[in-house]
Protein backbone atom coordinates (compact mmCIF):
# COMPACT_ATOMS: atom_id res chain seq x y z
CA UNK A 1 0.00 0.00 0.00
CA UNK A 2 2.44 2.22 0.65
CA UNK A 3 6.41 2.24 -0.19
CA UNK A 4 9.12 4.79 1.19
CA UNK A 5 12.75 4.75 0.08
CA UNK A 6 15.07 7.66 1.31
CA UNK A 7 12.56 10.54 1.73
CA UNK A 8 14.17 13.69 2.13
CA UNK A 9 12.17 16.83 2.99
CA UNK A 10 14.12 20.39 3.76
CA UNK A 11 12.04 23.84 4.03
CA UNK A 12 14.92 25.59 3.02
CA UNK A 13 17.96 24.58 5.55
CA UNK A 14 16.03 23.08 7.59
CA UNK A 15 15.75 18.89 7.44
CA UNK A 16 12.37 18.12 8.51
CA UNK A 17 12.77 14.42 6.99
CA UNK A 18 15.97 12.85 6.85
CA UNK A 19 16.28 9.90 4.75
CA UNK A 20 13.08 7.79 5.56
CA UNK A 21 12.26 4.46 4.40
CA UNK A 22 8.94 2.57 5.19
CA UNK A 23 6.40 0.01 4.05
CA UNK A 24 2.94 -0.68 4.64
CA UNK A 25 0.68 -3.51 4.06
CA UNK A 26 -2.41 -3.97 3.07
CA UNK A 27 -5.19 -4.12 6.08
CA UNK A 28 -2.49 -2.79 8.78
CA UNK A 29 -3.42 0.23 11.34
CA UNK A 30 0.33 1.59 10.96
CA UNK A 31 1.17 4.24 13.92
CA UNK A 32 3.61 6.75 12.94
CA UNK A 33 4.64 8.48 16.81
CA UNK A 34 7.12 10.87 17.91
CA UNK A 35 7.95 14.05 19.30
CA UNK A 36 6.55 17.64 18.57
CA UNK A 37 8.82 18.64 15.14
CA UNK A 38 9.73 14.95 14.46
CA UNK A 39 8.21 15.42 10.71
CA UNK A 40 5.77 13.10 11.12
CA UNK A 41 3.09 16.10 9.38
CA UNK A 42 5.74 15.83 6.53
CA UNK A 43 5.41 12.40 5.98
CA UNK A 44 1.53 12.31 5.99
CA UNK A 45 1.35 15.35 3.51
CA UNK A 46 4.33 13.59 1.37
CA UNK A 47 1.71 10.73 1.16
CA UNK A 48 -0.96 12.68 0.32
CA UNK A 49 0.37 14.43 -2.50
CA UNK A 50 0.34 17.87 -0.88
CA UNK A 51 4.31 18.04 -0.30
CA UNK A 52 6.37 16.96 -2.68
CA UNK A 53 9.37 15.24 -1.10
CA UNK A 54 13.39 16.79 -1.78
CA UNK A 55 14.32 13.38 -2.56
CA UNK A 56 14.02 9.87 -2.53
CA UNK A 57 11.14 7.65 -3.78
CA UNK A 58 7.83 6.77 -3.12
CA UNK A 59 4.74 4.26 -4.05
CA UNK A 60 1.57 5.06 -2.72
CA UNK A 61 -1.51 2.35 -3.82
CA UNK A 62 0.87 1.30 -6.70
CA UNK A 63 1.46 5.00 -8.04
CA UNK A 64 4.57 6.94 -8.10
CA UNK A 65 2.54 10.42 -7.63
CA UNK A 66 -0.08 10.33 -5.00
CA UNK A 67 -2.02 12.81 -6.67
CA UNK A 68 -3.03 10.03 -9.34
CA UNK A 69 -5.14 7.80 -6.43
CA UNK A 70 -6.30 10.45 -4.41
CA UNK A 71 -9.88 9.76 -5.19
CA UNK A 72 -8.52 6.43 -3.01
CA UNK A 73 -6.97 8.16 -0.35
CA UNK A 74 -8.74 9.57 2.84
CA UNK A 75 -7.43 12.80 4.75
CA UNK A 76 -7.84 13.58 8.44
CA UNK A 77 -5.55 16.54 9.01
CA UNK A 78 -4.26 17.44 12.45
CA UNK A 79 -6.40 21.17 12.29
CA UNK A 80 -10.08 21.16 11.53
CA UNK A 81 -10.51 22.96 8.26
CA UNK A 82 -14.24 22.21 7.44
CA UNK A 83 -16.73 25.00 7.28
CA UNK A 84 -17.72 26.09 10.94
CA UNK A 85 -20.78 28.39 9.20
CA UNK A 86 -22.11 24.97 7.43
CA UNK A 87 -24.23 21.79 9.55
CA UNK A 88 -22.90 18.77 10.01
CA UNK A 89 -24.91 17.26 7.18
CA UNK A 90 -23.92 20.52 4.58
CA UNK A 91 -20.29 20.12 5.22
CA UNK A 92 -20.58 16.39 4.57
CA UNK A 93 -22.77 17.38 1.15
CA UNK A 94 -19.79 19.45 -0.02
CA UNK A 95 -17.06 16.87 0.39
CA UNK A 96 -19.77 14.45 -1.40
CA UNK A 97 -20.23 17.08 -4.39
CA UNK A 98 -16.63 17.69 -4.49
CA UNK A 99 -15.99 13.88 -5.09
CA UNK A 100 -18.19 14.15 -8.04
CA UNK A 101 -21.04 12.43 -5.99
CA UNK A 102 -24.83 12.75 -7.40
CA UNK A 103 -27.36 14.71 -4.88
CA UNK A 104 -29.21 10.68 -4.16
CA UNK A 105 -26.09 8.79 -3.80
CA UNK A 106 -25.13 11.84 -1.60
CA UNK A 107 -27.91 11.45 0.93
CA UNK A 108 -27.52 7.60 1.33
CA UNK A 109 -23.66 8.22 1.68
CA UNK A 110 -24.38 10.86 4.38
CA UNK A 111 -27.35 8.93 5.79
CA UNK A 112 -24.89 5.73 6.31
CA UNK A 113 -21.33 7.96 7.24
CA UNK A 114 -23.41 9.75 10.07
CA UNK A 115 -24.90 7.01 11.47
CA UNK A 116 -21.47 5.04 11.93
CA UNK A 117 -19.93 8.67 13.68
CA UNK A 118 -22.77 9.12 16.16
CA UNK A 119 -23.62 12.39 14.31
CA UNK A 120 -27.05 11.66 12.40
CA UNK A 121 -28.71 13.75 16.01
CA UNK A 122 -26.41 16.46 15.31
CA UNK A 123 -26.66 16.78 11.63
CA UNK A 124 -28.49 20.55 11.56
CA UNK A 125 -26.16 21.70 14.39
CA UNK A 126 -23.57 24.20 13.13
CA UNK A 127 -19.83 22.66 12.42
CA UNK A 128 -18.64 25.52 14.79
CA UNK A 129 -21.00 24.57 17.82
CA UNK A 130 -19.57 20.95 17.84
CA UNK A 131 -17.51 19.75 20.56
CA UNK A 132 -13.71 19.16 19.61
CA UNK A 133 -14.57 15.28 19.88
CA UNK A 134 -17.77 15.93 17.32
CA UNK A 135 -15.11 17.71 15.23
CA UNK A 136 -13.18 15.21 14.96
CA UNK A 137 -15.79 12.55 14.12
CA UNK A 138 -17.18 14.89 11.39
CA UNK A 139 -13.66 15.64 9.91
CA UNK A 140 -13.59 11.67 9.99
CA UNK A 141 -16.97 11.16 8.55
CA UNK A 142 -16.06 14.02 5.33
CA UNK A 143 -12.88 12.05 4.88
CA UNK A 144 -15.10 8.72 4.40
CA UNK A 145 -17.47 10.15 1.94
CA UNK A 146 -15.79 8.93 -0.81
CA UNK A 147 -15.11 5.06 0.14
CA UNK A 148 -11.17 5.10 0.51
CA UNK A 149 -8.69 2.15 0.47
CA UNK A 150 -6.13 4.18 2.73
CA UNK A 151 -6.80 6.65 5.24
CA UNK A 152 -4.59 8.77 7.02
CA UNK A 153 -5.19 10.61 9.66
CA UNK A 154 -2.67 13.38 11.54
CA UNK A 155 -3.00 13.34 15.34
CA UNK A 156 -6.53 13.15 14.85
CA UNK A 157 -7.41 12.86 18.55
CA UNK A 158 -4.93 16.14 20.12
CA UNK A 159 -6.98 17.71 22.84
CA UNK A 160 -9.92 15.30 22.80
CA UNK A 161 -11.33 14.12 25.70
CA UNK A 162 -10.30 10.39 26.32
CA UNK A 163 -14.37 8.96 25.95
CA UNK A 164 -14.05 10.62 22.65
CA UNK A 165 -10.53 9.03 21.63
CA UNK A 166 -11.73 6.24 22.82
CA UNK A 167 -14.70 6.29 20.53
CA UNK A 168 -12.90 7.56 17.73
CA UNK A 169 -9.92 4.58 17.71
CA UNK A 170 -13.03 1.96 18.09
CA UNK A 171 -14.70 3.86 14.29
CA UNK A 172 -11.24 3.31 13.55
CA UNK A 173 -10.91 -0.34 13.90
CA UNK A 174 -14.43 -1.22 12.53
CA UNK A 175 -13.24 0.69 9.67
CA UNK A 176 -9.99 -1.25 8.66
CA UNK A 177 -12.30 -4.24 9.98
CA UNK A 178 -13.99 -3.58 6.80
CA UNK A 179 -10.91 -3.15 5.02
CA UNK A 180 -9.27 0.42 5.37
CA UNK A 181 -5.51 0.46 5.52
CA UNK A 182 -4.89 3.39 8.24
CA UNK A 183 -1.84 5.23 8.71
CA UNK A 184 -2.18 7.37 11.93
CA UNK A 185 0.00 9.50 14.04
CA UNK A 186 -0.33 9.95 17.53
CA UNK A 187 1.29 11.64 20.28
CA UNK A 188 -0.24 9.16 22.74
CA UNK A 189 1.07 5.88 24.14
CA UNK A 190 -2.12 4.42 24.70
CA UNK A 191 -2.81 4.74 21.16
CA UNK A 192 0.49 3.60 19.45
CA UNK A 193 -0.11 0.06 21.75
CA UNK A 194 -3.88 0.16 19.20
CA UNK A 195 -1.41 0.22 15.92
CA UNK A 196 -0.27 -3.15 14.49
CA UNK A 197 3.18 -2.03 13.92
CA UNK A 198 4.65 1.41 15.24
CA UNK A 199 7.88 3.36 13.79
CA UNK A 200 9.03 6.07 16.28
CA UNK A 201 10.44 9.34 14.57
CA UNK A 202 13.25 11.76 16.27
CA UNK A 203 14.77 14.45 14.01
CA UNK A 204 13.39 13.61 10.93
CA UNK A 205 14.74 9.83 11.19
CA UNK A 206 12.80 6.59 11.97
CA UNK A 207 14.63 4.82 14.68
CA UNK A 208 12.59 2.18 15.65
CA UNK A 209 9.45 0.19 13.53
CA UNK A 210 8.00 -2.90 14.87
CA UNK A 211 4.39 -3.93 16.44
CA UNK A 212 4.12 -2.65 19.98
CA UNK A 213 4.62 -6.28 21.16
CA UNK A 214 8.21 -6.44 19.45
CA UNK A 215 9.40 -3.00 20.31
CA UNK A 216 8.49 -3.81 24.22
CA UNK A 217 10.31 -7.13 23.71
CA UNK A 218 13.49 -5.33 22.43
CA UNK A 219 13.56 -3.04 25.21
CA UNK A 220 17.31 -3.90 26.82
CA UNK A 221 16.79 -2.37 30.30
CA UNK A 222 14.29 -3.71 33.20
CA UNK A 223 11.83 -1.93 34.93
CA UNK A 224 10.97 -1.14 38.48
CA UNK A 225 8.09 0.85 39.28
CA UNK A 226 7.80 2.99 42.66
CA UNK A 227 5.02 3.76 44.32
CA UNK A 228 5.67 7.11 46.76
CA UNK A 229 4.22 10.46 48.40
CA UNK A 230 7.86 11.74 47.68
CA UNK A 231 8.56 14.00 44.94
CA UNK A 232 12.19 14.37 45.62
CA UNK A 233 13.09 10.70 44.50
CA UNK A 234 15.61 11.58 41.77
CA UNK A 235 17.58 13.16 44.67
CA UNK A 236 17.23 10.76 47.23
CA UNK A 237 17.93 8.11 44.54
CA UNK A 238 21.21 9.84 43.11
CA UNK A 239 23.49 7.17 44.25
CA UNK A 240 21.90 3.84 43.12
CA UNK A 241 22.63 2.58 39.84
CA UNK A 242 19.86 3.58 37.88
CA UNK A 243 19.84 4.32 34.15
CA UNK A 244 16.96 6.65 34.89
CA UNK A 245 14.20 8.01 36.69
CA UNK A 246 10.71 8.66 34.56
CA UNK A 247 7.23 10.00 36.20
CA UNK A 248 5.07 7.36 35.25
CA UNK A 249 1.35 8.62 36.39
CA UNK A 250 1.14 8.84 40.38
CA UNK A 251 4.36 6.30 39.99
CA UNK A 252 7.69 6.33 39.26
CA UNK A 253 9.34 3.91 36.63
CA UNK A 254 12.86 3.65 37.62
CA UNK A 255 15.07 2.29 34.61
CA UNK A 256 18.27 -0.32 35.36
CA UNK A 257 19.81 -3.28 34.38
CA UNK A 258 20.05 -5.53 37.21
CA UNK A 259 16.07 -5.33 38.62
CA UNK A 260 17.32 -7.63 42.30
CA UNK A 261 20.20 -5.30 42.65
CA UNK A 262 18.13 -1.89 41.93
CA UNK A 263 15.33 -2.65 44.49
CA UNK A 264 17.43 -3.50 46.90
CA UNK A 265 19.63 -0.11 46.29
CA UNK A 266 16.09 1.85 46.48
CA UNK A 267 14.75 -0.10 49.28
CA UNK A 268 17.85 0.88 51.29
CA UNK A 269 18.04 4.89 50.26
CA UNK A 270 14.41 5.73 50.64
CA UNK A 271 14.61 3.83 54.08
CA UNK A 272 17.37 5.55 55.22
CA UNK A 273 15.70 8.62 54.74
CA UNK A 274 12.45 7.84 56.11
CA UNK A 275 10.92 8.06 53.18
CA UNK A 276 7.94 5.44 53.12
CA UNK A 277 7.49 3.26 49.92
CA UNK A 278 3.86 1.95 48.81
CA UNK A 279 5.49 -0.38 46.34
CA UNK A 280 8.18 -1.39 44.59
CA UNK A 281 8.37 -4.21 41.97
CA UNK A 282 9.66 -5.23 38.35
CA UNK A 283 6.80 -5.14 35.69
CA UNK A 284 6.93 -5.13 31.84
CA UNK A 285 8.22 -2.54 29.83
CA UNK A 286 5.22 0.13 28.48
CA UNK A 287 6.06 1.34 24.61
CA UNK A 288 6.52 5.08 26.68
CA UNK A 289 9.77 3.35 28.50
CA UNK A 290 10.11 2.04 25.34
CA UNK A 291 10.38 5.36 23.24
CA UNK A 292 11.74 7.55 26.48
CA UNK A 293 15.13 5.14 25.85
CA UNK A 294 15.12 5.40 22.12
CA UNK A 295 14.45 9.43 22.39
CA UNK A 296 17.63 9.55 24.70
CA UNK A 297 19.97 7.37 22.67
CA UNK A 298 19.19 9.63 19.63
CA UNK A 299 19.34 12.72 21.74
């Protein structure tokens, strides 16, 4: 479905892609994550034909040019940009006439899109009175209209409320259920562990692809996580031999390579302190310890 070889993209000196290469199969939810200025945007509008990369090659649906399948492709970009003085159900006529779409086929498009967002109640409420969750649904639902064999979607769910992502990833998987290819980025863990495979990005590069299962089993280090009313720890903890010390929720996930030797090492500083420890036990790497060590090593 989709083929990268050496993309290169530079807005003048700056390198906002630096030599990526990916594939995609058919059927996959493929999670493209990273950091704030990683070029993950770049790479979406690269495959959508609205960038044209500096170099390198590409293959989208068989075609060298995305423009020549974009009646195939679906767009979900990262800003709402449908018309907040239009309904629900006008916005979604618009997309429909701008696919070429006759006024019946239309209707039963819209009737059947709506109805699979949750938005057929809200379908004479203004664009601009919907919540940012609605928004989202509806950008999703325009970006249906026309029937698409890949969709891709840029941080789609930034700022939504989590019943709403949560709502919006489960339309996602009925949809490649049904036999959408999606490529997604996502700034969220919880999301990138809903992908079948993942490829981090860092400075324009991919440093990591792999399903969440195989990135968390490549993950050299062990964890401990520590359960405290201390917010001090990575004082207190300064002389044990940890590789590092993450905020992990109401936790801590302290990162070393020997998990007896740590916890004993912790155990022994917080007590000599008088510092009073709910828990502390090894559990399985999460894909954020996971990308927190591959951010650092590229730092």
């Amino acid at each position: 479905m989709i083929a990268l070889e050496n993309i290169v993209k530079k807005y003048g000196p700056t390198v906002a892609v630096d030599g990526v290469s990916l594939t995609v199969a058919q059927g996959e939810i493929f999670g493209l994550v990273g950091p704030d200025g990683a070029g993950k945007t770049s790479i979406i509008r690269i495959l959508t034909g609205i960038l044209a990369p500096t170099a390198g090659r590409l293959s989208v649906l068989g075609a060298a040019n995305p423009e020549d399948v974009k009646d195939r492709l679906g767009y979900v970009p990262q800003k709402f940009s449908l018309y907040g003085d239009l309904t629900v159900m006008e916005n979604i006529r618009v997309l429909g006439a701008l696919y070429g779409q006759g006024a019946a086929e239309i209707e039963q498009r819209a009737a059947a899109i709506l109805a699979f967002t949750n938005l057929l109640p809200f379908k004479d409420r203004l664009a601009d009175n919907l919540s940012g969750g609605m928004k989202q649904k509806l950008a999703l639902a325009a970006g249906l209209m026309h029937r698409p064999q890949l969709f891709f979607l840029d941080e789609p769910t930034t700022g939504v409320d989590p019943v709403s992502r949560r709502e919006f990833w489960q339309m996602l998987y009925r949809l490649n259920k049904e036999g959408t290819t999606v490529f997604v980025s996502t700034p969220y863990m919880d999301e990138a562990e809903l992908c079948t495979r993942v490829a981090f990005m860092h400075n324009g590069r991919i440093v990591a692809c792999d399903s969440p299962q195989g990135l968390r089993r490549a993950y050299p280090h062990k964890v401990l996580e520590l359960a405290t009313a201390e917010k001090s720890i990575k004082n207190l903890l300064a002389g044990c031999r940890l590789l590092d010390i993450n905020p992990f929720g109401d936790k801590y996930h302290l990162v070393a390579d020997d998990a007896a030797a740590a916890t004993a090492e912790v155990g022994a500083a917080l007590a000599a302190v008088g510092v009073p420890v709910a828990s502390l036990a090894e559990v399985p790497p999460t894909l954020e310890d996971v990308f927190v060590a591959l951010a650092s090593e590229v730092a």
